[in-house]
C-alpha atoms as a PDB file:
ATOM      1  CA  UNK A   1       0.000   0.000   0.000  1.00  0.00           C
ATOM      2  CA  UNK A   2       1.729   3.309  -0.879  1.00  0.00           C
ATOM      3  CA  UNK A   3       2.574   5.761   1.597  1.00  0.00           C
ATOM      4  CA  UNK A   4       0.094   8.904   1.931  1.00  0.00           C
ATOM      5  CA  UNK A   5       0.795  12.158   2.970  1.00  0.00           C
ATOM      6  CA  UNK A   6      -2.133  14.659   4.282  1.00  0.00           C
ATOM      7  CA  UNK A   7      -2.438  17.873   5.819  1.00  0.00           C
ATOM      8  CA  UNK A   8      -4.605  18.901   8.854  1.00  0.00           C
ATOM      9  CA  UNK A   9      -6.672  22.038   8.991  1.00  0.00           C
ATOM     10  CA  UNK A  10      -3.991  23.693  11.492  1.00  0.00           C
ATOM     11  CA  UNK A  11      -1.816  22.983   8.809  1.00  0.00           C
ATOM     12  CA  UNK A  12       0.311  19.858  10.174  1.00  0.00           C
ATOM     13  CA  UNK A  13       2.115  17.611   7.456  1.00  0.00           C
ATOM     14  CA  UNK A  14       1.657  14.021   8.245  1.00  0.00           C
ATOM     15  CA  UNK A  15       3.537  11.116   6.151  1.00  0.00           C
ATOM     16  CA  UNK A  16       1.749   8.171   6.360  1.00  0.00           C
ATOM     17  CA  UNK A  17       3.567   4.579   6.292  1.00  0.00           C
ATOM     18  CA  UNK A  18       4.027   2.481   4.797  1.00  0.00           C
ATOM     19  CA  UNK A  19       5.922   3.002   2.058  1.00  0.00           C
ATOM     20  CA  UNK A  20       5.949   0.729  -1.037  1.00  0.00           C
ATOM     21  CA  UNK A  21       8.714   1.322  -2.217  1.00  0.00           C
ATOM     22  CA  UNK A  22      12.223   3.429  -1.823  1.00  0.00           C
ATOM     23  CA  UNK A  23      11.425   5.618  -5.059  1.00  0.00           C
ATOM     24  CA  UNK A  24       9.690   8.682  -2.242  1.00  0.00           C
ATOM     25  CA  UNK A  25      11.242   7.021   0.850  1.00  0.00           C
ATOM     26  CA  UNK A  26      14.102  10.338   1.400  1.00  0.00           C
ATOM     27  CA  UNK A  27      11.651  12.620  -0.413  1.00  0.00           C
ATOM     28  CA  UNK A  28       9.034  12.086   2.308  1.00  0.00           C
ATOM     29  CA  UNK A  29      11.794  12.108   4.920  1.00  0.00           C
ATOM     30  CA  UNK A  30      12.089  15.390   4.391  1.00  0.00           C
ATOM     31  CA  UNK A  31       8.233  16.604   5.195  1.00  0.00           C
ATOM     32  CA  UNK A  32       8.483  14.505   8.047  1.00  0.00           C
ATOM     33  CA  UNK A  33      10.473  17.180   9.631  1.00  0.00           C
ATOM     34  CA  UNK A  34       7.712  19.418   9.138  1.00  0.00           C
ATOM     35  CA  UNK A  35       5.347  17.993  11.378  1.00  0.00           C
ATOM     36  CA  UNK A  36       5.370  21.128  13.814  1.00  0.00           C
ATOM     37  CA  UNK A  37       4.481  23.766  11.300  1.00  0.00           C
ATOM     38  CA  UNK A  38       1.362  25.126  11.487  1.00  0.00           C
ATOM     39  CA  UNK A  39       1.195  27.268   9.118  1.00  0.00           C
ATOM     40  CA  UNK A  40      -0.240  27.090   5.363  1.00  0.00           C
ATOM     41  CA  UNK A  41       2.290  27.813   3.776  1.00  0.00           C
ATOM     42  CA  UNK A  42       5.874  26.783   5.795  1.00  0.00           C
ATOM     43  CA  UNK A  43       8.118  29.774   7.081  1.00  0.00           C
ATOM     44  CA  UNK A  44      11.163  28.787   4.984  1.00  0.00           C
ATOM     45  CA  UNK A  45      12.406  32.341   5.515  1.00  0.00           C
ATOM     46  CA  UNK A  46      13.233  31.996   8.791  1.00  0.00           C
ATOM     47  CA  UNK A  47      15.257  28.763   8.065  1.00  0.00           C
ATOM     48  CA  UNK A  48      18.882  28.517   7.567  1.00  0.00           C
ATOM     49  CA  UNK A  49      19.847  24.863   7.790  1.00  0.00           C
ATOM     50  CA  UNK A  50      23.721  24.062   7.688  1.00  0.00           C
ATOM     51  CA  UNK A  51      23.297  20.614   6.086  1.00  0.00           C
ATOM     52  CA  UNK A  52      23.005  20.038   2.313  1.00  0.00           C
ATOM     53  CA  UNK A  53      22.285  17.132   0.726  1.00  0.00           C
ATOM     54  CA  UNK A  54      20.958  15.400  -2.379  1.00  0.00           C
ATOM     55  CA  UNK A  55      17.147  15.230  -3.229  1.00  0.00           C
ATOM     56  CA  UNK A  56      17.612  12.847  -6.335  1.00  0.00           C
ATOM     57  CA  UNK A  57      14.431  15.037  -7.781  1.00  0.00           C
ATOM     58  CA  UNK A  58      14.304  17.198 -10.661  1.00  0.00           C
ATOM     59  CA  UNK A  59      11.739  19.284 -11.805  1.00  0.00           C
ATOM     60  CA  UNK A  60      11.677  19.181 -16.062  1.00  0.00           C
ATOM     61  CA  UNK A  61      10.951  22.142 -18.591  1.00  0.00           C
ATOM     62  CA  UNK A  62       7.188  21.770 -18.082  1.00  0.00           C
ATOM     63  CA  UNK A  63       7.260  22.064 -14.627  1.00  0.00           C
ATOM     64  CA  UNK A  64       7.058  18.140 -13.939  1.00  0.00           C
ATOM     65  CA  UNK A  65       8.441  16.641 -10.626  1.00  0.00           C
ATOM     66  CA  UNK A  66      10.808  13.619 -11.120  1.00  0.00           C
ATOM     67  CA  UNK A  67      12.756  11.113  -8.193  1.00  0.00           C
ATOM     68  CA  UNK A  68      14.738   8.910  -9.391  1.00  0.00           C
ATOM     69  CA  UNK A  69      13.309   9.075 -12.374  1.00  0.00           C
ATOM     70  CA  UNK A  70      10.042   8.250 -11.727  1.00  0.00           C
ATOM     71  CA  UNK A  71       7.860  11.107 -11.572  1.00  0.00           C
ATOM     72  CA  UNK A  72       5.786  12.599  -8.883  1.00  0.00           C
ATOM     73  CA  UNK A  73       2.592  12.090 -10.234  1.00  0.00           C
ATOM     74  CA  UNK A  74       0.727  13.032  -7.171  1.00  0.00           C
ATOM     75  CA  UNK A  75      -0.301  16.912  -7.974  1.00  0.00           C
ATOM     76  CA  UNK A  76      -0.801  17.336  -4.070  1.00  0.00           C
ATOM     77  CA  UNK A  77       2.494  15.662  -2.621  1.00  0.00           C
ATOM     78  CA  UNK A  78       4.410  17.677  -5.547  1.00  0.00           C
ATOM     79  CA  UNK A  79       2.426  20.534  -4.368  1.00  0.00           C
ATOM     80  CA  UNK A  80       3.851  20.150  -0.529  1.00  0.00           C
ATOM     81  CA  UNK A  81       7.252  19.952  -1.946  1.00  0.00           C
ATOM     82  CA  UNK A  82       6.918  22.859  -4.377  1.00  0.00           C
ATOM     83  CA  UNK A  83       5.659  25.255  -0.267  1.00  0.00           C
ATOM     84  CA  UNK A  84       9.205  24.133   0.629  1.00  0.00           C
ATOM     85  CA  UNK A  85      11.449  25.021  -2.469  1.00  0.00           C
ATOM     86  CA  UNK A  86      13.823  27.835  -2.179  1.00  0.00           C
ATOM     87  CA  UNK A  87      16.820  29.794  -4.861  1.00  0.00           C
ATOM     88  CA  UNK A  88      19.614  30.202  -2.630  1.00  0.00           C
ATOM     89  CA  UNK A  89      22.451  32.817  -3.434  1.00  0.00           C
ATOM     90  CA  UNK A  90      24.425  29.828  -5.388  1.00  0.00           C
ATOM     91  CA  UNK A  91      22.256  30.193  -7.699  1.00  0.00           C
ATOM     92  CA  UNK A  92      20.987  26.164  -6.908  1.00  0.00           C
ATOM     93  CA  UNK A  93      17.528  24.786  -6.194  1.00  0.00           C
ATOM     94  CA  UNK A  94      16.603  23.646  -2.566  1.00  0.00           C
ATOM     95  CA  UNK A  95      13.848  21.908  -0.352  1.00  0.00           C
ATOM     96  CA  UNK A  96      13.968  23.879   2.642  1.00  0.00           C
ATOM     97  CA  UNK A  97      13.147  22.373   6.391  1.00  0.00           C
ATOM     98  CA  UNK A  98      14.694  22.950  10.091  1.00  0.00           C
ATOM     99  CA  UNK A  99      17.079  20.949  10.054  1.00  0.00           C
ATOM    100  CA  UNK A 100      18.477  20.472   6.160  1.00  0.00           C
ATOM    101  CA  UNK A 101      18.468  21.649   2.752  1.00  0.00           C
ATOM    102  CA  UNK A 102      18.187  19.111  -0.282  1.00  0.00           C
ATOM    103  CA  UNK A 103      18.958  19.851  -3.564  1.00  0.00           C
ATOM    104  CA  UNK A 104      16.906  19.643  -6.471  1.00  0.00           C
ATOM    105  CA  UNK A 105      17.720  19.918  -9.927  1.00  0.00           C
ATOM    106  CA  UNK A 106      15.597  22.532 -12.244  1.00  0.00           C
ATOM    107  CA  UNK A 107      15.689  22.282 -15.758  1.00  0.00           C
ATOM    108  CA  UNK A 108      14.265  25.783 -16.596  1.00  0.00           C
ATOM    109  CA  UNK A 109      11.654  27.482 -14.173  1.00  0.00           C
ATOM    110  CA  UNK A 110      10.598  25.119 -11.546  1.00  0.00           C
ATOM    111  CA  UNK A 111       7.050  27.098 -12.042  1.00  0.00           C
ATOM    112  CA  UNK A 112       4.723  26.772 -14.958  1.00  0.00           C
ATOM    113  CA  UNK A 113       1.932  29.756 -14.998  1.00  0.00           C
ATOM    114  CA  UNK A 114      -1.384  27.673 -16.635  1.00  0.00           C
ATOM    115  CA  UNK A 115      -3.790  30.870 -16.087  1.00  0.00           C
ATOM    116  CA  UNK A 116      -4.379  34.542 -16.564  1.00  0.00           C
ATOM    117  CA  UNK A 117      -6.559  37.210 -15.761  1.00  0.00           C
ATOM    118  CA  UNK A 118      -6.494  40.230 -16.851  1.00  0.00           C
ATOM    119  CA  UNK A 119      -8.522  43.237 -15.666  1.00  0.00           C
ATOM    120  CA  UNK A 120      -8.434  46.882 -16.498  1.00  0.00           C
ATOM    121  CA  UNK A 121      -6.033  48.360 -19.389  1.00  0.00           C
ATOM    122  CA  UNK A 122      -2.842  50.915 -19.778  1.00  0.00           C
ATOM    123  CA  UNK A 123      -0.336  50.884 -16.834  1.00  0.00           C
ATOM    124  CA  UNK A 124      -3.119  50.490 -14.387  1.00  0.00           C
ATOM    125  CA  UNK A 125      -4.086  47.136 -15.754  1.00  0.00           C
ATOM    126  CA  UNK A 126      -4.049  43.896 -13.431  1.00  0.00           C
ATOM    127  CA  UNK A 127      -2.124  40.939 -14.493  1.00  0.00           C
ATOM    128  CA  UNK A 128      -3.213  37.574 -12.656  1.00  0.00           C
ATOM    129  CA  UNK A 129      -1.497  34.526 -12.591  1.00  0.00           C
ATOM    130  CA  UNK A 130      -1.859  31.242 -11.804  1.00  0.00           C
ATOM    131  CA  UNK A 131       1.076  28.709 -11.469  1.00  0.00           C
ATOM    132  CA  UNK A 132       0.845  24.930 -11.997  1.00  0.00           C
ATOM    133  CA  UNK A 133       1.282  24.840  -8.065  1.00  0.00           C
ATOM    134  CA  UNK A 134      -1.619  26.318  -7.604  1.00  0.00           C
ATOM    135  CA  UNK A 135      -0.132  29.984  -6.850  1.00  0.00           C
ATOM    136  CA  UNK A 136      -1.138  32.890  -7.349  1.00  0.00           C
ATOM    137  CA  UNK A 137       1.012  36.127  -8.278  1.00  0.00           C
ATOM    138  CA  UNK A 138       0.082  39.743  -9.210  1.00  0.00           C
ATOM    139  CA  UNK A 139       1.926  41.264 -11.977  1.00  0.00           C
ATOM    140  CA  UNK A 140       4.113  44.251  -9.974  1.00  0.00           C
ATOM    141  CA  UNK A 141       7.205  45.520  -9.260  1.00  0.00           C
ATOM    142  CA  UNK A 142       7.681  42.925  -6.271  1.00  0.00           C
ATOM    143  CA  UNK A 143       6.485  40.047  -9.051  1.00  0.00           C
ATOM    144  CA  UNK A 144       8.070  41.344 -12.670  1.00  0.00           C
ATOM    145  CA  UNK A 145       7.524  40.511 -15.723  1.00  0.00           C
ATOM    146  CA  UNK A 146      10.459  39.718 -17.832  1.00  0.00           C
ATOM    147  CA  UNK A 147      11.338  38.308 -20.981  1.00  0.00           C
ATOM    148  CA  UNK A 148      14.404  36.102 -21.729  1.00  0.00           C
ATOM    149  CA  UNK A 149      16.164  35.472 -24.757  1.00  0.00           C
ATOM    150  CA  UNK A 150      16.884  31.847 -25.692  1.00  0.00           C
ATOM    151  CA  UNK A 151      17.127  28.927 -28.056  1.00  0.00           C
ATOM    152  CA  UNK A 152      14.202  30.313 -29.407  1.00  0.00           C
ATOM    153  CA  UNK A 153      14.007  33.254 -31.505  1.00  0.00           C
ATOM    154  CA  UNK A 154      11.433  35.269 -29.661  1.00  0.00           C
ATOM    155  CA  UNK A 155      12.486  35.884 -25.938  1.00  0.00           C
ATOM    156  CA  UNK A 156      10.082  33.706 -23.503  1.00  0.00           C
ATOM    157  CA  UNK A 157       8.443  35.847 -20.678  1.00  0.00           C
ATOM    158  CA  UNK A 158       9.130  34.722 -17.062  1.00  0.00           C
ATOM    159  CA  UNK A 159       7.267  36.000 -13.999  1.00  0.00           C
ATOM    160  CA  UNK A 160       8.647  35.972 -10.386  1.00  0.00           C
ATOM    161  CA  UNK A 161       7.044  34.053  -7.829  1.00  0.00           C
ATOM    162  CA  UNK A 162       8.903  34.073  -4.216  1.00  0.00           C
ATOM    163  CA  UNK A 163      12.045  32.784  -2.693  1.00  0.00           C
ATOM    164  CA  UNK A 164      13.850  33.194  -5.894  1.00  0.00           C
ATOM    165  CA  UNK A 165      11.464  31.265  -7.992  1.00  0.00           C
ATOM    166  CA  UNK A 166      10.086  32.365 -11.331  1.00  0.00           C
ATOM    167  CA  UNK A 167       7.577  30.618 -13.323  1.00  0.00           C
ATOM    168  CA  UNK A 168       8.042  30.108 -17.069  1.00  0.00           C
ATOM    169  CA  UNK A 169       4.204  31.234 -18.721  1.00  0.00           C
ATOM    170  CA  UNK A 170       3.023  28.296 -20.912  1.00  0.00           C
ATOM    171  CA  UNK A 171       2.739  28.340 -24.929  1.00  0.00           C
ATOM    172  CA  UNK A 172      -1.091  28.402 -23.886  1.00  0.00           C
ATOM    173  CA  UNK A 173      -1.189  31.804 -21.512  1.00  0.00           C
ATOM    174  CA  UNK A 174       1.747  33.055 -23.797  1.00  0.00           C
ATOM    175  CA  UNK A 175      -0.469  34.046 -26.989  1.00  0.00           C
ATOM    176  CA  UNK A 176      -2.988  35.319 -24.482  1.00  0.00           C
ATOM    177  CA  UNK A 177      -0.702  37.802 -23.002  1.00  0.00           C
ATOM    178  CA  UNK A 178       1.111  38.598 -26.195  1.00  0.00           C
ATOM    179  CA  UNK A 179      -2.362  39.825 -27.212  1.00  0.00           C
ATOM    180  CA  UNK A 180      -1.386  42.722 -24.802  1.00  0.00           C
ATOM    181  CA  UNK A 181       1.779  43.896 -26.564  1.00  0.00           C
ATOM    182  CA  UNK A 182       1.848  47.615 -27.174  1.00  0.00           C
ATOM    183  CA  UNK A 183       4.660  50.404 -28.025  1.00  0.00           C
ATOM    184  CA  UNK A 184       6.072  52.176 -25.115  1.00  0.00           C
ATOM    185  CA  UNK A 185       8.876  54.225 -23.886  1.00  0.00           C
ATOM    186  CA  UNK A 186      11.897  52.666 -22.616  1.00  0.00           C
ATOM    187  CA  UNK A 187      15.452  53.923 -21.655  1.00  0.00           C
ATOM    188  CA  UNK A 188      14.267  56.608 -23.808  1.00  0.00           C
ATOM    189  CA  UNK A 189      13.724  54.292 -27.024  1.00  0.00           C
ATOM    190  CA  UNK A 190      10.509  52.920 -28.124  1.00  0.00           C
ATOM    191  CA  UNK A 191       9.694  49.180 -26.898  1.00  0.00           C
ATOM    192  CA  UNK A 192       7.741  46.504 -27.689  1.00  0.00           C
ATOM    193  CA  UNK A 193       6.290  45.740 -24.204  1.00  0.00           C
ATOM    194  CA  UNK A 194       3.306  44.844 -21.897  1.00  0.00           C
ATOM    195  CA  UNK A 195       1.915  47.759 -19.051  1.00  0.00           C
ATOM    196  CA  UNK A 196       0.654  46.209 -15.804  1.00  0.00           C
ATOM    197  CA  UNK A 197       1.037  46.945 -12.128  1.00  0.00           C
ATOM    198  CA  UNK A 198       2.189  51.314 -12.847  1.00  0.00           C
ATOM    199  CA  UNK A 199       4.973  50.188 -15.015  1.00  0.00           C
ATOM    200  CA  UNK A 200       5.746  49.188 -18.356  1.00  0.00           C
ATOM    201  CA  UNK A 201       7.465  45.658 -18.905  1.00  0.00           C
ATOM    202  CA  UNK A 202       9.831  45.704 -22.139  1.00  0.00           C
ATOM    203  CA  UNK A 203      10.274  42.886 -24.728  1.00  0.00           C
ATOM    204  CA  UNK A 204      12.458  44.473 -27.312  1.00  0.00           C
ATOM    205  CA  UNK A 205      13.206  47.284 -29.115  1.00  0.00           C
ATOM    206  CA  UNK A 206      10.398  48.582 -31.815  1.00  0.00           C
ATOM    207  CA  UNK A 207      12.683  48.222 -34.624  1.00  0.00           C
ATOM    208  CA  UNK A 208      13.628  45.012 -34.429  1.00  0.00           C
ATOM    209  CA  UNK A 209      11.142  41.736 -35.397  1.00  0.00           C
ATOM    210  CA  UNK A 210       8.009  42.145 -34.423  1.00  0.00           C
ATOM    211  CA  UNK A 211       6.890  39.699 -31.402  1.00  0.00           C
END
């Protein structure tokens, strides 16, 4: 019988054994030492473990979890792990608890945004998204818009999350939001771009391709 792991309306993690297999067996070590946290969402701010160590999990291009190899495909359990995931100042991808930080390997953006709303227009418009965690994030100077350059020829827009994480918006969302491109002012040049949140996010200059 596989191993279950649930959360209590104060907001307790429980792991459940037992455990079929060894595939989740250090993964779910790890929320075991979250059993005290009350909270919805766990204060990884205030931790600063000394010991590292290795998750064995990677999270793919699309935002998929993977241990081992085998992927996650519990949306809830990858979910619980996403609440604990932290970009330290190394640049690296950890799961954050009391006592240690494992780390996880992240292909791209270890978020995936899935949904948009938009409301309002100009720089005073609201920008809504909705990561394939099941986050939400306001378009703003705390959570920017920005758009990288890549294999690709047209730069990909990226959206920041919390604790260093950004979420990559999905080929879905992204010809939804491109529908918002309009010419703006930027470092005194005229830019492709996108106004939300009082600002004005650029793409690329207005005389190069079009987006």
């Amino acid at each position: 019988m596989p191993a279950k792991a649930s959360v209590s309306r104060a907001g307790i993690i429980t792991v459940h054994a037992p455990i079929r297999s060894r595939v989740l067996k250090s993964a779910y070590a790890l929320l075991s030492h979250l059993d005290d946290v009350k909270d919805k969402r766990p204060p990884i701010h205030l931790w600063q473990p000394d010991r590292v160590t290795e998750s064995r999990m990677r999270i793919d291009v699309d935002g998929n979890w993977f241990h081992e190899g085998a992927a996650i495909e519990r949306l809830r359990l990858a979910r619980l792990f996403a609440s604990i995931l932290r970009r330290e100042d190394d640049g690296q991808y950890y799961l954050i608890t009391p006592v240690e930080k494992s780390r996880v390997d992240v292909e791209d953006a270890p978020f995936v945004i899935i949904g948009m709303d938009v409301r309002g227009s100009g720089s005073s418009r609201v920008i809504t998204f909705t990561t394939n965690m099941a986050e939400s994030v306001v378009v703003s100077d705390a959570h920017p818009l920005v758009f990288r350059a890549g294999r690709q020829e047209a730069p990909l827009p990226y959206v920041h999350v919390r604790d260093g994480l950004d979420a990559r918006v999905s080929r879905a969302v992204y010809y939804d939001l491109m529908e918002l491109v309009e010419e703006g002012a930027h470092e005194g040049r005229p830019w492709y771009g996108i106004s939300a949140g009082g600002r004005f996010f650029p793409i690329q200059p207005a005389d190069a391709t079009p987006v």
